[in-house]
C-alpha atoms as a PDB file:
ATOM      1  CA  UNK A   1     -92.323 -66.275-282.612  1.00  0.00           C
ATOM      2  CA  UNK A   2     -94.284 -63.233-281.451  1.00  0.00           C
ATOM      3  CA  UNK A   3     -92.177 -60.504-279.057  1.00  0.00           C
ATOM      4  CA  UNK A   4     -93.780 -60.337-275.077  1.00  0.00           C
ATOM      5  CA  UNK A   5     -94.671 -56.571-273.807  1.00  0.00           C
ATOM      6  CA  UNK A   6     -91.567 -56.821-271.557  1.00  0.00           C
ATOM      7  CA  UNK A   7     -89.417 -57.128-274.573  1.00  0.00           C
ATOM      8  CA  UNK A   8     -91.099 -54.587-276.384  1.00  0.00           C
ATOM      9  CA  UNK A   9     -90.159 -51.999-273.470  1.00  0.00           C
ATOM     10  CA  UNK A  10     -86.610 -52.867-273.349  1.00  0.00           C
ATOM     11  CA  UNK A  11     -86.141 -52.242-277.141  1.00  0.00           C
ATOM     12  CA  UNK A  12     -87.849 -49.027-276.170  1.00  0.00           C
ATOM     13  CA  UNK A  13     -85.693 -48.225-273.608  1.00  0.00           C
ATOM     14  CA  UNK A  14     -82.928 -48.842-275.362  1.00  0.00           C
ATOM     15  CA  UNK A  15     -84.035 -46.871-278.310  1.00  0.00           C
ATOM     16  CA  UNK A  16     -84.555 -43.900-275.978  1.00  0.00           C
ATOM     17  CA  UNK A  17     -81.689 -44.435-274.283  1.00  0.00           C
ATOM     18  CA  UNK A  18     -79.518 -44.469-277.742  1.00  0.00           C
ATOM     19  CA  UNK A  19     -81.621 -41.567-279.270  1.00  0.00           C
ATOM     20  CA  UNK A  20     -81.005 -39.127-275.918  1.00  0.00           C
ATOM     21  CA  UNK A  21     -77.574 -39.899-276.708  1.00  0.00           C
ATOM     22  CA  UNK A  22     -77.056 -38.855-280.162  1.00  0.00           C
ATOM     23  CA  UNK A  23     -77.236 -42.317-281.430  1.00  0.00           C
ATOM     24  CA  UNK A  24     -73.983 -43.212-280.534  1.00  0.00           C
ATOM     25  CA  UNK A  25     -72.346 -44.845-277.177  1.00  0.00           C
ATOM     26  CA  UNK A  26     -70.233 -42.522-275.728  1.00  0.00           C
ATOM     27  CA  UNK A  27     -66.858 -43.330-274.510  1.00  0.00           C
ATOM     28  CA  UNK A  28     -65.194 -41.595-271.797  1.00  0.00           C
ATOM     29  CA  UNK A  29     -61.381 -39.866-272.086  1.00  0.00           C
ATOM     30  CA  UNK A  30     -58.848 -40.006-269.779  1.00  0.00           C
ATOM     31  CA  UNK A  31     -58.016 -36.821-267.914  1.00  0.00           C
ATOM     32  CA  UNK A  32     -54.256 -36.227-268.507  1.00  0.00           C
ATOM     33  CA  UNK A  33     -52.173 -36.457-265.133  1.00  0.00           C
ATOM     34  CA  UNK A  34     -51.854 -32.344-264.605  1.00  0.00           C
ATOM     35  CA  UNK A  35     -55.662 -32.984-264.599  1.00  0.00           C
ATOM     36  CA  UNK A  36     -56.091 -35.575-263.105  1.00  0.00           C
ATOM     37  CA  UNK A  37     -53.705 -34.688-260.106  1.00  0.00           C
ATOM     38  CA  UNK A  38     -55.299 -31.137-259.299  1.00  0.00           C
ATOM     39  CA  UNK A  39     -58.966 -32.679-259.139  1.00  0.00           C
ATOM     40  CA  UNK A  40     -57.634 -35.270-256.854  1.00  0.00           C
ATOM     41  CA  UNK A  41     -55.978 -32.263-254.686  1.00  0.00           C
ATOM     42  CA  UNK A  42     -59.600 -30.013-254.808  1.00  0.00           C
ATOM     43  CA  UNK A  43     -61.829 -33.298-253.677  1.00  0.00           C
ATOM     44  CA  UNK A  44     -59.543 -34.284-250.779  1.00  0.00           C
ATOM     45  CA  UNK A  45     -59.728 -30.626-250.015  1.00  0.00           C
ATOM     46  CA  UNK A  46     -63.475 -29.816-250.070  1.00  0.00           C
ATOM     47  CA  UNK A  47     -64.501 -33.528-248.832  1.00  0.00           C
ATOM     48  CA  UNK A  48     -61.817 -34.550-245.847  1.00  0.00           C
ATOM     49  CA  UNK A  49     -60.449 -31.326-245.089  1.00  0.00           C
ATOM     50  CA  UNK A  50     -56.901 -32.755-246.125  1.00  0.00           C
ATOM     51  CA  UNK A  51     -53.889 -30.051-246.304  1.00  0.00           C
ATOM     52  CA  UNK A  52     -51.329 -30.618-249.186  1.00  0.00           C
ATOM     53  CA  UNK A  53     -47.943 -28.582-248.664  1.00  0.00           C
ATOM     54  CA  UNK A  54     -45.074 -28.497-251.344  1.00  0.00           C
ATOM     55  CA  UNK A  55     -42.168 -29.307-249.526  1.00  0.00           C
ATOM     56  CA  UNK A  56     -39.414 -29.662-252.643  1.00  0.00           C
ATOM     57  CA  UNK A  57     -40.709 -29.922-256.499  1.00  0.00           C
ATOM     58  CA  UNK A  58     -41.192 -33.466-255.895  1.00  0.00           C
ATOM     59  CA  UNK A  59     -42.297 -34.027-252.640  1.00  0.00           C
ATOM     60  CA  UNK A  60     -45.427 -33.304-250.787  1.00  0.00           C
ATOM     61  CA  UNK A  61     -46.983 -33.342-247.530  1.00  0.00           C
ATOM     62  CA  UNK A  62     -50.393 -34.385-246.925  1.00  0.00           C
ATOM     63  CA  UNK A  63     -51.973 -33.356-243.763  1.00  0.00           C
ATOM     64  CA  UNK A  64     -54.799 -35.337-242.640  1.00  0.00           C
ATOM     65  CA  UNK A  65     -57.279 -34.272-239.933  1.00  0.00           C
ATOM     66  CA  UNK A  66     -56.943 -36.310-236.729  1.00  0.00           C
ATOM     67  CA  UNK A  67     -54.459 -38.682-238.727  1.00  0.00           C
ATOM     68  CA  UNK A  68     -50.210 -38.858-238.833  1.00  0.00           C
ATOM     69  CA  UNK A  69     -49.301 -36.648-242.057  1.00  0.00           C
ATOM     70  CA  UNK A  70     -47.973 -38.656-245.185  1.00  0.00           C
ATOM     71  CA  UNK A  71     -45.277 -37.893-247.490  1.00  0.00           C
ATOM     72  CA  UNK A  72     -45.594 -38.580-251.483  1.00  0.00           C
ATOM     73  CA  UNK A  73     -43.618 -37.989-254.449  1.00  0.00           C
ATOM     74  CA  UNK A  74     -44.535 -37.063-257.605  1.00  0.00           C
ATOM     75  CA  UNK A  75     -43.600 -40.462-258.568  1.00  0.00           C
ATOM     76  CA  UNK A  76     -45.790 -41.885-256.050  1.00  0.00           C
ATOM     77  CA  UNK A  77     -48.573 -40.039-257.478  1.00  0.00           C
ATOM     78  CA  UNK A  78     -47.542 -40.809-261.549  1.00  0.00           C
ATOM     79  CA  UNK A  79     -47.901 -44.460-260.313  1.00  0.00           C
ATOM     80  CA  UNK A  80     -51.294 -44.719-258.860  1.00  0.00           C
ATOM     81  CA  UNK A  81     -52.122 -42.325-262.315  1.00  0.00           C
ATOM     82  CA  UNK A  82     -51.176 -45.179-264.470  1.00  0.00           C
ATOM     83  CA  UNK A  83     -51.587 -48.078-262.725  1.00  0.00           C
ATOM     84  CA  UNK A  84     -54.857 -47.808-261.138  1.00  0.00           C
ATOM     85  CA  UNK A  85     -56.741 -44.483-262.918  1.00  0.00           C
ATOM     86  CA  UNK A  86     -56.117 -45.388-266.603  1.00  0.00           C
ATOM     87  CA  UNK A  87     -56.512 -48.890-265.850  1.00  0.00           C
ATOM     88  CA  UNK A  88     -60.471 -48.177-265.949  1.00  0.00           C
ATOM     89  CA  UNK A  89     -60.042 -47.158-269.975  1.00  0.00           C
END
């Protein structure tokens, strides 16, 4: 059975694709939740203009523009970490 030009490019791209790359797949890590959490903080920050205030070592304020403010604790926050971020590894 002879190969068809279109399958010809794919194994090309793919070739490419795995030479670009070292030659291996890469694999992503998880951030750890210090990480994770402060990246979270900066986005909300720099993208929605959200406020976060420290009220007690585990409980924070989020002020939203134009919305009611929210309370979390740092449990609420290690939940959503492990249930729905490392979920995606």
């Amino acid at each position: 059975m002879r190969m068809g030009t279109a399958q010809k490019q794919n194994i090309a791209i793919q070739h490419a694709y795995f030479n670009r790359h070292g030659g291996r797949i890469t694999q992503r890590q998880p951030m750890s939740f210090k990480e994770w959490l402060v990246k979270g903080i900066e986005h909300y920050e720099k993208e929605y203009g959200f406020t976060f205030e420290v009220l007690t070592p585990s409980l924070m304020r989020i002020n939203r523009p134009g919305q009611n403010s929210i309370l979390r604790t740092c449990e609420n926050f290690r939940d959503e970490y492990e249930n729905e971020y490392l979920s995606k590894f």
